[in-house]
Protein backbone atom coordinates (compact mmCIF):
# COMPACT_ATOMS: atom_id res chain seq x y z
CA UNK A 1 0.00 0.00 0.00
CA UNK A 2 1.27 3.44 -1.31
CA UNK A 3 1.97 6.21 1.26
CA UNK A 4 -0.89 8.52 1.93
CA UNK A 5 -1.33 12.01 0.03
CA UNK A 6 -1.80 14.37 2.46
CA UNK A 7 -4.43 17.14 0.83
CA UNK A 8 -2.77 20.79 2.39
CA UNK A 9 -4.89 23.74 1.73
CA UNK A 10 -3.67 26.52 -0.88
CA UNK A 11 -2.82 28.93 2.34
CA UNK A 12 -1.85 31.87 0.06
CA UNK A 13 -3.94 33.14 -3.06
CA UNK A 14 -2.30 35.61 -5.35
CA UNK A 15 -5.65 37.52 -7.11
CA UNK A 16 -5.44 39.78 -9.60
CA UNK A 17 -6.96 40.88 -13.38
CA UNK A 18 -5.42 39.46 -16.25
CA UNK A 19 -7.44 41.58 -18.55
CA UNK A 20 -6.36 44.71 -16.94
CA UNK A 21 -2.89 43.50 -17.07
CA UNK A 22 -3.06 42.83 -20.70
CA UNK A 23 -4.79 46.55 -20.97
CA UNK A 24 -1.89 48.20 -19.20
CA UNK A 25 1.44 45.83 -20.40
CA UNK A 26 -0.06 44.36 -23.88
CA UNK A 27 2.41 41.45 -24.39
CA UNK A 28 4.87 42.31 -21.72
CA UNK A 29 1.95 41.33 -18.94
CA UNK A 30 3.38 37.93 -19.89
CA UNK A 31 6.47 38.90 -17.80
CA UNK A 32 4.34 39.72 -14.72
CA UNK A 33 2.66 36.65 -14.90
CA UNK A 34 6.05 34.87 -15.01
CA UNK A 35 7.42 36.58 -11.95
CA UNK A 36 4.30 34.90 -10.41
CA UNK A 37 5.18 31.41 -10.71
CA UNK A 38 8.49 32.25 -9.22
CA UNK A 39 7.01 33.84 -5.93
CA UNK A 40 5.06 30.19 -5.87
CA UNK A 41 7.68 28.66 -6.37
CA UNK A 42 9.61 30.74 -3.55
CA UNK A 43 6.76 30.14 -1.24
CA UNK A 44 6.86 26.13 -1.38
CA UNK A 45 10.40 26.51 -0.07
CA UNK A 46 8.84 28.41 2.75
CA UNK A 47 5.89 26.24 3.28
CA UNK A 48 3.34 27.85 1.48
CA UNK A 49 1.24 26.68 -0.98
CA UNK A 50 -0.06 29.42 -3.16
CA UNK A 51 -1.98 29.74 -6.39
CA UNK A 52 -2.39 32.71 -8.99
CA UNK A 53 -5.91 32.67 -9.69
CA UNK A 54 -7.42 35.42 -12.09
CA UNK A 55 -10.96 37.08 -11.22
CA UNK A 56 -11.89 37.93 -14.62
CA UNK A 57 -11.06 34.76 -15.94
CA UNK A 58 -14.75 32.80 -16.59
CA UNK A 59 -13.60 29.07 -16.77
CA UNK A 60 -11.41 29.25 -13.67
CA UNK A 61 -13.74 30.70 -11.68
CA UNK A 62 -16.17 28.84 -12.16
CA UNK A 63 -14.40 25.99 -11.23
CA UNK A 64 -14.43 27.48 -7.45
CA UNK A 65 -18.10 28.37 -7.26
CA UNK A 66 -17.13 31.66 -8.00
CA UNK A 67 -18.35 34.17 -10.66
CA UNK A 68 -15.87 36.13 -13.31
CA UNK A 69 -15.10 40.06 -13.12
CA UNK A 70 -16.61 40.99 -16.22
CA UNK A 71 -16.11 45.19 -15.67
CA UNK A 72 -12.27 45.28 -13.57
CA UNK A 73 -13.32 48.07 -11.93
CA UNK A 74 -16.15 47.54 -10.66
CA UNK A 75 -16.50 47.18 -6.62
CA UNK A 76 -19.29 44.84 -6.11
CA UNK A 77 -18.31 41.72 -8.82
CA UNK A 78 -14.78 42.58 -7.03
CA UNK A 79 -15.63 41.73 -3.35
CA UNK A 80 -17.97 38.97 -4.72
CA UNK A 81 -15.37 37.18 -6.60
CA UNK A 82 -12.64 37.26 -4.06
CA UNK A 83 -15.10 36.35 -1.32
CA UNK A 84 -16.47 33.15 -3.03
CA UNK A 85 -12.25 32.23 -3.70
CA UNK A 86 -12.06 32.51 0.29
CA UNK A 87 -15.33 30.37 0.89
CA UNK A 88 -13.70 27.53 -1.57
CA UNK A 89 -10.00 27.63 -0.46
CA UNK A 90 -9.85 29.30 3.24
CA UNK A 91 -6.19 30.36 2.49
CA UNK A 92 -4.16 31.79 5.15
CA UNK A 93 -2.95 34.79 2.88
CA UNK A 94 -4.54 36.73 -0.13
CA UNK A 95 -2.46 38.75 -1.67
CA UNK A 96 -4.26 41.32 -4.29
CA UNK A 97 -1.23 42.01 -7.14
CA UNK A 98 -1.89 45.41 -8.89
CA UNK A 99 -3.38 48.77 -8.52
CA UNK A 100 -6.81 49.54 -8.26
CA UNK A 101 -6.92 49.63 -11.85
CA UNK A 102 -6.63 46.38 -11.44
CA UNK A 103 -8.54 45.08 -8.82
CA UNK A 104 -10.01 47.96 -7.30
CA UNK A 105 -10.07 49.07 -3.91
CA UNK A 106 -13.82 48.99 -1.99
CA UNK A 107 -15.35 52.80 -2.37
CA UNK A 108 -16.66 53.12 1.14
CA UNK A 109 -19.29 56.06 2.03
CA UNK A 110 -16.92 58.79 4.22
CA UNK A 111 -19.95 59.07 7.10
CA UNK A 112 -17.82 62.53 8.07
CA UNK A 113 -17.73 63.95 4.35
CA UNK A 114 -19.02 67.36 3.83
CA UNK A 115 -18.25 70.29 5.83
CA UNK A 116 -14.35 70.67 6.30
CA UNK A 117 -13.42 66.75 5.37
CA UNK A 118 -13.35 66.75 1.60
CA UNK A 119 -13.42 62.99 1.41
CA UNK A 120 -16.53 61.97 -0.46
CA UNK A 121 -15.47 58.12 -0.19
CA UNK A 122 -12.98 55.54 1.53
CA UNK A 123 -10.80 53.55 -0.58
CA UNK A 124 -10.38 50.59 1.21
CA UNK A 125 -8.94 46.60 1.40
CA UNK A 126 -11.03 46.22 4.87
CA UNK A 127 -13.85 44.64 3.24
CA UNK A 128 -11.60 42.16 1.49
CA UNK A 129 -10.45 41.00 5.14
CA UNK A 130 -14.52 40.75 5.50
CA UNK A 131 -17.15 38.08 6.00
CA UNK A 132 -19.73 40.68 5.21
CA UNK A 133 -21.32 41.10 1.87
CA UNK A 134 -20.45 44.04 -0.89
CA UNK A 135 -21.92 47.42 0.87
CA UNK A 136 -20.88 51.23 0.54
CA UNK A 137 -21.43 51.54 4.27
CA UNK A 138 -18.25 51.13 6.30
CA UNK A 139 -20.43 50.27 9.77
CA UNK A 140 -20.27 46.74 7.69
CA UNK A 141 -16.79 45.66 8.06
CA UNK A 142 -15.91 46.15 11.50
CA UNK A 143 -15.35 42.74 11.65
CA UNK A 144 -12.42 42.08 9.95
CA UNK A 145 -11.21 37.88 9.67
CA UNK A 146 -8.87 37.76 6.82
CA UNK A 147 -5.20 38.39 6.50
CA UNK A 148 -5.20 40.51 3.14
CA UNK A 149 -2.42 42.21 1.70
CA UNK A 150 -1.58 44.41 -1.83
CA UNK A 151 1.63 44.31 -3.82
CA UNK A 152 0.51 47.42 -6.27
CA UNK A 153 1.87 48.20 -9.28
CA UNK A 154 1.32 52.04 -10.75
CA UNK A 155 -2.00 53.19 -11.54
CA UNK A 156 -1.82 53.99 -15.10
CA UNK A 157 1.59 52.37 -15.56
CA UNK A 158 2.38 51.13 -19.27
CA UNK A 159 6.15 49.61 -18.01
CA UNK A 160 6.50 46.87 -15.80
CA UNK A 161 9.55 47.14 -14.62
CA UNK A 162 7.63 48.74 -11.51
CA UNK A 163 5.95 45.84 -10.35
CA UNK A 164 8.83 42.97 -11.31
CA UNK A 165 11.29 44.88 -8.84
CA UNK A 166 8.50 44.61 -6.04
CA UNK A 167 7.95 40.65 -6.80
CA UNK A 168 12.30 40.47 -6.82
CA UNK A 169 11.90 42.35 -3.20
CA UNK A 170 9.55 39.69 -2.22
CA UNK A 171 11.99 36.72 -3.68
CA UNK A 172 14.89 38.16 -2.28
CA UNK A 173 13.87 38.88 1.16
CA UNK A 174 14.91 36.97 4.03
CA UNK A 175 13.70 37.34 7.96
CA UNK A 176 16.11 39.25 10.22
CA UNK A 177 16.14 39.16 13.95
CA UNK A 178 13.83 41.35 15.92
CA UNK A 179 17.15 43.43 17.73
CA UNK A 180 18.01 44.67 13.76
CA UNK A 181 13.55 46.02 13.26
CA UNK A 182 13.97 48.00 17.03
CA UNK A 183 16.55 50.48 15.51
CA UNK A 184 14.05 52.60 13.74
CA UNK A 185 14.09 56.08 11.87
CA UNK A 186 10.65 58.31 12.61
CA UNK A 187 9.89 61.77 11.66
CA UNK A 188 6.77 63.99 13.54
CA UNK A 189 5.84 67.41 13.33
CA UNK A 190 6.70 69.84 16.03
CA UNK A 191 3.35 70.13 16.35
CA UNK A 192 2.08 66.47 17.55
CA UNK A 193 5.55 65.30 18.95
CA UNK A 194 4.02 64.53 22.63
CA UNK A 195 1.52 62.34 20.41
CA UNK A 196 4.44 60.49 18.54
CA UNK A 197 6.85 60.38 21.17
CA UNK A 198 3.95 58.06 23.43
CA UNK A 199 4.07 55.99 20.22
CA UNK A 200 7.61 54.49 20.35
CA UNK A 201 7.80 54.67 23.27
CA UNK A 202 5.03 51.80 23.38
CA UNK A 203 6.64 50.39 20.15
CA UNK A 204 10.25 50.49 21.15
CA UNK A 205 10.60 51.35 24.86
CA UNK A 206 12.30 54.41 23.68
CA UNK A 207 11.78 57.86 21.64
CA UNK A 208 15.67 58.47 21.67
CA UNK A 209 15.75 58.40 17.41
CA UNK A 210 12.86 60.70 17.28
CA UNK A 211 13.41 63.78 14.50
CA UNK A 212 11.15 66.39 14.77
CA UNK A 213 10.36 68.96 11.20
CA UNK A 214 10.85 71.47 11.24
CA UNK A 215 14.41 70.80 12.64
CA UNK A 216 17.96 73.02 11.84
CA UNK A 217 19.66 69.86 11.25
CA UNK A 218 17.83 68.38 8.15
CA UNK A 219 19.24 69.13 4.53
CA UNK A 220 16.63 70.80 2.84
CA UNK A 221 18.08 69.72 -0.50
CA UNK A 222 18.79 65.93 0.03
CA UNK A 223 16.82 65.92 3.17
CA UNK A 224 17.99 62.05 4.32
CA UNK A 225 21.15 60.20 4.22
CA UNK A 226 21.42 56.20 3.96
CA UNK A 227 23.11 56.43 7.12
CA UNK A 228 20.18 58.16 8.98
CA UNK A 229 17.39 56.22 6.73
CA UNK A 230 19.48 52.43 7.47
CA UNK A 231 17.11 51.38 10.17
CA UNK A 232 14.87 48.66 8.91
CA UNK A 233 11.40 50.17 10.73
CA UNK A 234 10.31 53.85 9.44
CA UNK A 235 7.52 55.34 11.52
CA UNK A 236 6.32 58.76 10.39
CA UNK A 237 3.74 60.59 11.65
CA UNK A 238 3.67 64.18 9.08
CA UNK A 239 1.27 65.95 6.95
CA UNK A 240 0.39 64.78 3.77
CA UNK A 241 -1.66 65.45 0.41
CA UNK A 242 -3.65 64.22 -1.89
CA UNK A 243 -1.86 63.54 -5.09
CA UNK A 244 1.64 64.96 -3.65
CA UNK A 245 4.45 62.77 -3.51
CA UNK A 246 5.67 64.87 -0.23
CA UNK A 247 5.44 64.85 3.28
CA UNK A 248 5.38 67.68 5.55
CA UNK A 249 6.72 68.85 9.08
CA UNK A 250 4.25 71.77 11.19
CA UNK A 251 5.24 74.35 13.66
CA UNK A 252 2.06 76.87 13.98
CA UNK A 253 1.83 77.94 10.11
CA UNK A 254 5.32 77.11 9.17
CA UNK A 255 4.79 73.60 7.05
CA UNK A 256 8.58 72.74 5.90
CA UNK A 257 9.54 69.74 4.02
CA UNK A 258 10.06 66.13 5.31
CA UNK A 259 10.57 64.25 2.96
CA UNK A 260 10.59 63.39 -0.82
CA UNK A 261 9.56 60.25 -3.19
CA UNK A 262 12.35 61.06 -5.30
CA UNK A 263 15.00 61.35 -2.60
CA UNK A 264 14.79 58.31 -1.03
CA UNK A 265 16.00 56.76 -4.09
CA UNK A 266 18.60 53.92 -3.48
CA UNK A 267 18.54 54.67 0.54
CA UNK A 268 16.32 52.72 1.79
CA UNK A 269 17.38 49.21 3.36
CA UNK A 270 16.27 45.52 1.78
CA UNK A 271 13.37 44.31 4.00
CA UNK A 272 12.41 47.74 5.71
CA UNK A 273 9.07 48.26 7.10
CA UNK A 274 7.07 51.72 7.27
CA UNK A 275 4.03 52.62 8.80
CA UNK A 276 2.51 56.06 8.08
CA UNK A 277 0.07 57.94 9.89
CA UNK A 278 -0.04 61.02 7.08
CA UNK A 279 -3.31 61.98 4.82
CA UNK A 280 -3.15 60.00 1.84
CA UNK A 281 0.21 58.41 3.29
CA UNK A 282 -0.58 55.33 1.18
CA UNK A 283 -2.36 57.08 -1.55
CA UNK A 284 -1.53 55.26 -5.10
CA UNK A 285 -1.50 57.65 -7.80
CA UNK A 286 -0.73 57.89 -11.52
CA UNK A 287 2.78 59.78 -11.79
CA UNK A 288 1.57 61.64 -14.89
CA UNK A 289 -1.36 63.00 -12.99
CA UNK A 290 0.65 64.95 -10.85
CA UNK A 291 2.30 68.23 -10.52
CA UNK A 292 5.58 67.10 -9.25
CA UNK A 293 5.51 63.84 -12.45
CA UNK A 294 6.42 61.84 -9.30
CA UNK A 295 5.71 58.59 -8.10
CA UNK A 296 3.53 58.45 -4.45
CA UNK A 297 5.92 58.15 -1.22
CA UNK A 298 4.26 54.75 -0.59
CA UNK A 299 4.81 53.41 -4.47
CA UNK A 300 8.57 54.63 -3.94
CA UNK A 301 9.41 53.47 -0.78
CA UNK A 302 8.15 49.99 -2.02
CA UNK A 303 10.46 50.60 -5.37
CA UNK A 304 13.73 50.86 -2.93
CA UNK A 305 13.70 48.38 -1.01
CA UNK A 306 10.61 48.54 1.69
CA UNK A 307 8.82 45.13 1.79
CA UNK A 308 5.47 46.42 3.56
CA UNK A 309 3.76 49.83 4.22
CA UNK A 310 1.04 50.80 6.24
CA UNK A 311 -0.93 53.97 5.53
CA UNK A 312 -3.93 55.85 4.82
CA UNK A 313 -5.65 56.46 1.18
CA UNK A 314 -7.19 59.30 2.43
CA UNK A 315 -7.47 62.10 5.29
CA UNK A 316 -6.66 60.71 8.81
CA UNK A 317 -6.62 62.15 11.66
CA UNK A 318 -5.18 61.40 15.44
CA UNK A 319 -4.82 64.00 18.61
CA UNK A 320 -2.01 66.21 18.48
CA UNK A 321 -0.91 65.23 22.33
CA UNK A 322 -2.18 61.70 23.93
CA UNK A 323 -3.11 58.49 21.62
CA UNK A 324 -5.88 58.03 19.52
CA UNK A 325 -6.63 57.25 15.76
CA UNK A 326 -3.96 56.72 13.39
CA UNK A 327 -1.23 56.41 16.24
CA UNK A 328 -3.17 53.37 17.66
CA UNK A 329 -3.61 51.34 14.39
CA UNK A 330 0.05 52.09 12.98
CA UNK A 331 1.50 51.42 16.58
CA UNK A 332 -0.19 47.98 16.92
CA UNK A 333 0.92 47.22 13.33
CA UNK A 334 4.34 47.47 14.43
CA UNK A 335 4.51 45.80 17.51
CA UNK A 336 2.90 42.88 15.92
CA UNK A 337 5.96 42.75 12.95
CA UNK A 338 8.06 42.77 15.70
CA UNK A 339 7.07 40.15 18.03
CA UNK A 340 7.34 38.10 14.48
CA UNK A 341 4.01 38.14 12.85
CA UNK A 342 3.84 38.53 9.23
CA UNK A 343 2.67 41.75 7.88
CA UNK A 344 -0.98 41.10 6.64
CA UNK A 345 -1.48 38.66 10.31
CA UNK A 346 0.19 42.09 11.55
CA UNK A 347 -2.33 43.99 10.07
CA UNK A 348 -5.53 41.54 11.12
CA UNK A 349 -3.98 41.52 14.29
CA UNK A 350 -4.21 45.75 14.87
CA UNK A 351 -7.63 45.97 12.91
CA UNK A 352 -9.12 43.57 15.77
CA UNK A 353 -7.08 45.27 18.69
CA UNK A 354 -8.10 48.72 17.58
CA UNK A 355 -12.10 48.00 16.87
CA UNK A 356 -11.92 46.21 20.42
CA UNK A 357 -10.24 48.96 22.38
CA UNK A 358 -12.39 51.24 20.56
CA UNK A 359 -15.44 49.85 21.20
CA UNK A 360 -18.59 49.37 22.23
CA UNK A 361 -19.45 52.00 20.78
CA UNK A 362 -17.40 53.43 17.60
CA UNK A 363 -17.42 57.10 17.00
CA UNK A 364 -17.15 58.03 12.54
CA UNK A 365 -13.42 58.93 13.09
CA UNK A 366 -12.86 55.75 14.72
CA UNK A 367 -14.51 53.79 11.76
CA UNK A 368 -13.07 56.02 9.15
CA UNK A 369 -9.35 55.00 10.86
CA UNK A 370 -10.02 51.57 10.67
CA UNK A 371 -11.35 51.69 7.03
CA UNK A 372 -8.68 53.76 5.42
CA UNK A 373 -5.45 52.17 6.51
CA UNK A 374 -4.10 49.54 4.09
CA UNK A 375 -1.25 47.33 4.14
CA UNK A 376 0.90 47.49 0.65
CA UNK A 377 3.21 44.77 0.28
CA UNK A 378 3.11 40.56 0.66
CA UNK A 379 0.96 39.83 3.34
CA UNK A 380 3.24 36.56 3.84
CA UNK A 381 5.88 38.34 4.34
CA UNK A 382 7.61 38.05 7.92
CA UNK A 383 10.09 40.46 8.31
CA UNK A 384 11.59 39.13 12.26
CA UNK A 385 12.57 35.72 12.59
CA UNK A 386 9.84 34.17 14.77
CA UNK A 387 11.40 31.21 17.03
CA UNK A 388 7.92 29.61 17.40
CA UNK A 389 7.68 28.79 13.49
CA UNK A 390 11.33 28.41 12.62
CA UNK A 391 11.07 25.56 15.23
CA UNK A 392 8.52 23.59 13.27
CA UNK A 393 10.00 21.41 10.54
CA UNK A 394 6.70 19.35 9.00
CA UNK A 395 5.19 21.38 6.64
CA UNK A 396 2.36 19.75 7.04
CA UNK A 397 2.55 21.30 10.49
CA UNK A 398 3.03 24.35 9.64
CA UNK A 399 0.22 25.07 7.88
CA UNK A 400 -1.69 23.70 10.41
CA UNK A 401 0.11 26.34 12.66
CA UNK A 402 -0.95 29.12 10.10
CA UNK A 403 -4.61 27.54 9.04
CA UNK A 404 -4.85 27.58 13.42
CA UNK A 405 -4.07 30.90 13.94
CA UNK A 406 -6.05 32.11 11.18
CA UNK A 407 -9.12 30.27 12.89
CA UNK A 408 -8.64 31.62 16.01
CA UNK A 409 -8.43 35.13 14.26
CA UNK A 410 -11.46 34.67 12.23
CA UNK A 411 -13.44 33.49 15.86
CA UNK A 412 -12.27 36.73 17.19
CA UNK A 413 -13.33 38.84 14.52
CA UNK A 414 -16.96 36.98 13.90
CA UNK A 415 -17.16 38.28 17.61
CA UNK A 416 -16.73 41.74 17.26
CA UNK A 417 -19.82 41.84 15.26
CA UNK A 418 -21.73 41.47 17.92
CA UNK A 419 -19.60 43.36 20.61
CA UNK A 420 -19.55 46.72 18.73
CA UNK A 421 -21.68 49.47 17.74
CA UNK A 422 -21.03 51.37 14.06
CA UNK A 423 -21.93 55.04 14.30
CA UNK A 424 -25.20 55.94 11.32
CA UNK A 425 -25.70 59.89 10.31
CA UNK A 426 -28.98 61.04 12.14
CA UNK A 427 -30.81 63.93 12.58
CA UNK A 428 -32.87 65.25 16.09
CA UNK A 429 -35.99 64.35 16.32
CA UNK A 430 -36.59 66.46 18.92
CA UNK A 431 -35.68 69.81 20.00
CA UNK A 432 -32.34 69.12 21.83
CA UNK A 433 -32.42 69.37 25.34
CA UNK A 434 -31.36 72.51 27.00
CA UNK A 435 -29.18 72.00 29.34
CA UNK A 436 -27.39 69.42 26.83
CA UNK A 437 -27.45 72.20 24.41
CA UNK A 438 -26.11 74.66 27.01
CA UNK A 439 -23.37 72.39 28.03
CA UNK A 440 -22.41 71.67 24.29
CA UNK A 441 -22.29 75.67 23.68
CA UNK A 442 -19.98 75.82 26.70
CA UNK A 443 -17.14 72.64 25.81
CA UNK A 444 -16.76 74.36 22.29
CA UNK A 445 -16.16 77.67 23.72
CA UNK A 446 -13.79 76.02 26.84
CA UNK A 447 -12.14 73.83 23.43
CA UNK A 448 -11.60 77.06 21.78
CA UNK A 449 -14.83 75.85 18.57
CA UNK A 450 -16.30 78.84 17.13
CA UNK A 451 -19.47 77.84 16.95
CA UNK A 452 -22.10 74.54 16.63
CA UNK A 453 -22.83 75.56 12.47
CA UNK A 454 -22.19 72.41 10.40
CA UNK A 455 -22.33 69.90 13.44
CA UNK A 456 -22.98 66.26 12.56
CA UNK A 457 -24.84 64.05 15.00
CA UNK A 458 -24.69 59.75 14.84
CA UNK A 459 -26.09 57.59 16.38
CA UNK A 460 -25.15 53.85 17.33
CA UNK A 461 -26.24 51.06 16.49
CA UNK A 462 -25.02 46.99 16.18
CA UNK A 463 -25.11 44.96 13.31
CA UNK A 464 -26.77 41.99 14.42
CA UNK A 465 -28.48 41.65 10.90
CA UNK A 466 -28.78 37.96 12.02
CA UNK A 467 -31.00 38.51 15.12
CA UNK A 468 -34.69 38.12 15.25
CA UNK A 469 -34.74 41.73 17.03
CA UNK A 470 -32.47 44.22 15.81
CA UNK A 471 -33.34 46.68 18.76
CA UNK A 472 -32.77 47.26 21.69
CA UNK A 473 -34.47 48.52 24.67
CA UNK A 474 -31.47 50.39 25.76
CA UNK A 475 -30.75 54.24 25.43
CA UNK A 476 -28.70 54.78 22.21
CA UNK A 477 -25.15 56.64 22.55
CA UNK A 478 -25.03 59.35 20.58
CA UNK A 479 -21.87 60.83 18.80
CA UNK A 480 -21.82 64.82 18.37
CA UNK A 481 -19.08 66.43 15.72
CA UNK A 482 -17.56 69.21 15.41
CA UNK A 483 -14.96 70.52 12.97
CA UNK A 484 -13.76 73.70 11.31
CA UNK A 485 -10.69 74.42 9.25
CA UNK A 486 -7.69 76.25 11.04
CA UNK A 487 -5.52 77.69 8.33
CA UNK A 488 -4.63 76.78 4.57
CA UNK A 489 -1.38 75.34 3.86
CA UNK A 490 1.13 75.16 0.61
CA UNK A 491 0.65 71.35 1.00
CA UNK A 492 -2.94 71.69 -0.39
CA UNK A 493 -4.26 69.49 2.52
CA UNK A 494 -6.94 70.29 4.49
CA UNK A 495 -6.46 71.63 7.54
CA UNK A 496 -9.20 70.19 10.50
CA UNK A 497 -9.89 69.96 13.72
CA UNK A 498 -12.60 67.90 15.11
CA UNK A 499 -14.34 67.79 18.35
CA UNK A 500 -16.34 64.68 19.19
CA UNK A 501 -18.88 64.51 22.10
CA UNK A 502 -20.50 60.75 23.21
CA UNK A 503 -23.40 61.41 24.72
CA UNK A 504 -26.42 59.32 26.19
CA UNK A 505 -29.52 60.32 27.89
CA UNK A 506 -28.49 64.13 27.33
CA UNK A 507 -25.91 63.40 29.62
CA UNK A 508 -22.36 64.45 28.38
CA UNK A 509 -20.26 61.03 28.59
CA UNK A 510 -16.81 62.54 27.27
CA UNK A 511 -14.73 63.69 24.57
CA UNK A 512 -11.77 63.67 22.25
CA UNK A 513 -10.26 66.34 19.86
CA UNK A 514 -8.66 64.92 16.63
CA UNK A 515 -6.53 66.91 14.30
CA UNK A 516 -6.06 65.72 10.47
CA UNK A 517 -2.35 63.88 9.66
């Protein structure tokens, strides 16, 4: 009698559009698609299984129970296909290769838009990493069970050369020990330094390598050496812009340079790891549709060298002193890398910590943070050696290792859809009550607010879509916003503040102020 074939699960899908690839390469998409098999065949040396699988392609996706892309950008036959590929294989990893011109990120409703946040819509991975079905609303996916990553290549790119020298990053990377990741290079504004500084010091014990911008001792014209940019963790929390390829220091109304997608070119280390608090930190942006004809700071630090970032697509915001927001997400990001996890478990990892810390009851900042951050990169990818795993030599055990831990994650997740409460627009029914209304008046003038014009109200509510009764007897908490612009700035990004009141039974439970990265 032969020896047994042991079935293992695909734990890694690589999804993307060959259609779209073919629109933006022609023939050369051939040499993508090559590149491909060599990352699977990387990954069986590593114990992973993985599989390219194509969403527009009819014949193969079929074959899972799944239905084709016919329209590649199209959001709803997007989440559909990749969700029925994670019903038929479970995988550990999925890794979405290209742009969102090629498979396109989820266009989430912005519950704050209007007023002083421009942003009309999130663009957004979280509901890949998503039980829940296609939806607009963001109050959805706060239940996040999937490790999901993206290795982009340029929107609008016609060469690529781009996207082969991010699949050689991920063949040529190899783990490094977690003493090498705790040497670290991070860059804050004057501005919110108290706010970084409480960051690594959580992250790293320390805020010793902290550079603050503006600062006498940068070079205005290179800005960074490789010296000062060698540590293998970059953790920035500066301004940024929609469209801009630049990040920016503050002091008052002073808004210097920090730093530059074309001057990081060649000085960033093999294997580093960023995570960016900025606006539009992450953004991914056609080169030729800018006025610097530059490629985004996320898309570049990926081209030299950086094996995962973490950032936002659009406006974020966090408290200029204290924790909150963006610092929380990007911090537990970190921390997770460095106590071994891969990036996208990382990133699962964070999402869950941060909806759970932040809940019961999420206020629309809260939900927009967890919505816009994105991790670029092979989710796979696990940049500190991690004892536990290197210890295990059965493959077959190590994927049970991986398929366990991704169980345990999806358990935790599943719960959180019960546990927490997504904030919905709403209007008063009722004439608010006065002494609520004269307490309101009086926080926005102690807060320094000009006035209550152009407030927002939500209200909470769970998404038990899959009880009997959806309501409950229980006073509602009730989410009251604030915001007005401060000044305009040469790095053409909004400038907000935001003041955001819980309330329940007209009684004034507490509040946080949130500036915009």
């Amino acid at each position: 009698m032969g020896t047994p074939i042991i079935n293992m699960q695909s734990t890694k899908l690589i999804i993307t559009n060959k259609s779209a690839l073919i629109s933006k390469y022609g023939d050369a998409h051939l040499t993508v698609l090559q590149a491909l098999d060599k990352i699977v065949l990387s990954d069986k040396t590593k114990r992973l299984d993985s599989i390219i699988l194509f969403v527009d392609d009819a014949e193969q996706m079929s074959s899972f129970g799944a239905t084709a892309v016919l329209t590649p950008t199209d959001d709803q036959q997007n989440k559909d296909a990749i969700d029925a590929l994670y019903r038929h294989f479970t995988p550990g990893y999925i890794m979405l290769l290209g742009a969102q011109d090629v498979i396109p990120f989820q266009r989430l409703t912005n519950l704050v838009s209007g007023g002083n946040d421009p942003d009309s819509m999130i663009p957004s991975d979280l509901p890949y990493a998503c039980d829940a079905p296609y939806d607009k609303d963001p109050g959805r996916f706060i239940a996040p069970t999937r490790v999901v990553g993206r290795l982009p290549d340029l929107p609008g790119g016609k060469d690529p050369q781009y996207i082969l020298q991010l699949i050689q990053h991920v063949l040529d990377y190899t783990p490094d020990a977690r003493q090498t990741y705790e040497n670290y290079f991070s860059l804050s504004t004057f501005d919110w330094q108290d706010s970084t500084q409480r960051s690594l010091i959580n992250i790293f014990g320390n805020n010793a390598a902290l550079r603050i911008i503006p600062s006498e001792a940068i070079n205005t014209d290179g800005l960074w050496t490789a010296e000062q940019l060698l540590p293998k963790t970059h953790f920035i929390n500066c301004h940024g812009a929609i469209n801009n390829p630049r990040y920016y220091g503050q002091k008052k109304s002073e808004f210097p340079l920090a730093m530059k997608s074309d001057k990081i070119n060649g000085l960033i280390n093999k294997g580093t790891v960023v995570a960016a608090e900025c606006c539009y930190g992450a953004q991914l942006f056609d080169p030729a549709k800018n006025v610097f004809r530059q490629i985004s700071m996320a898309s570049s630090y990926l081209k030299n060298n950086a094996i995962a970032f973490l950032g936002s697509t659009n406006i974020a915001y966090g408290p200029s002193t204290g924790q909150g927001l963006a610092d929380l997400l990007t911090q537990f990001f970190v921390i997770n890398v460095l106590n071994g996890a891969s990036t996208g478990r990382a990133l699962l990892e964070a999402r869950q910590k941060f909806l759970n810390e932040m809940g019961p009851t999420l206020d629309p900042f809260e939900l927009k943070t967890a919505a816009q951050f994105n991790l670029l990169g092979d989710p796979s990818i696990q940049p500190v050696i991690n004892e536990k795993d290197s210890s295990v030599d059965d493959s077959q055990s190590f994927i049970n290792s991986v398929q366990n831990r991704r169980e345990n994650l999806e358990a935790r997740g599943k719960m959180l859809d019960y546990f927490i409460a997504s904030p919905e627009p709403t209007v008063e029914d009722d004439e608010p009550d006065n002494n609520l209304k004269e307490t309101l008046d009086n926080l926005l003038q102690q807060r320094k607010f000009s006035t209550q014009h152009g407030k927002k109200l939500f209200i909470n509510r769970h998404n038990k879509r899959h009880e009997k009764n959806n309501e409950s007897n229980s006073a509602s908490v009730k989410f009251h916003v604030f915001s007005e612009s401060t000044s305009e700035t040469a790095t053409e990004a909004p400038m907000v503040k935001v003041l955001v009141v819980k309330e329940k039974n007209n009684q004034i439970l507490g509040y946080r102020e949130y500036v915009s990265r």
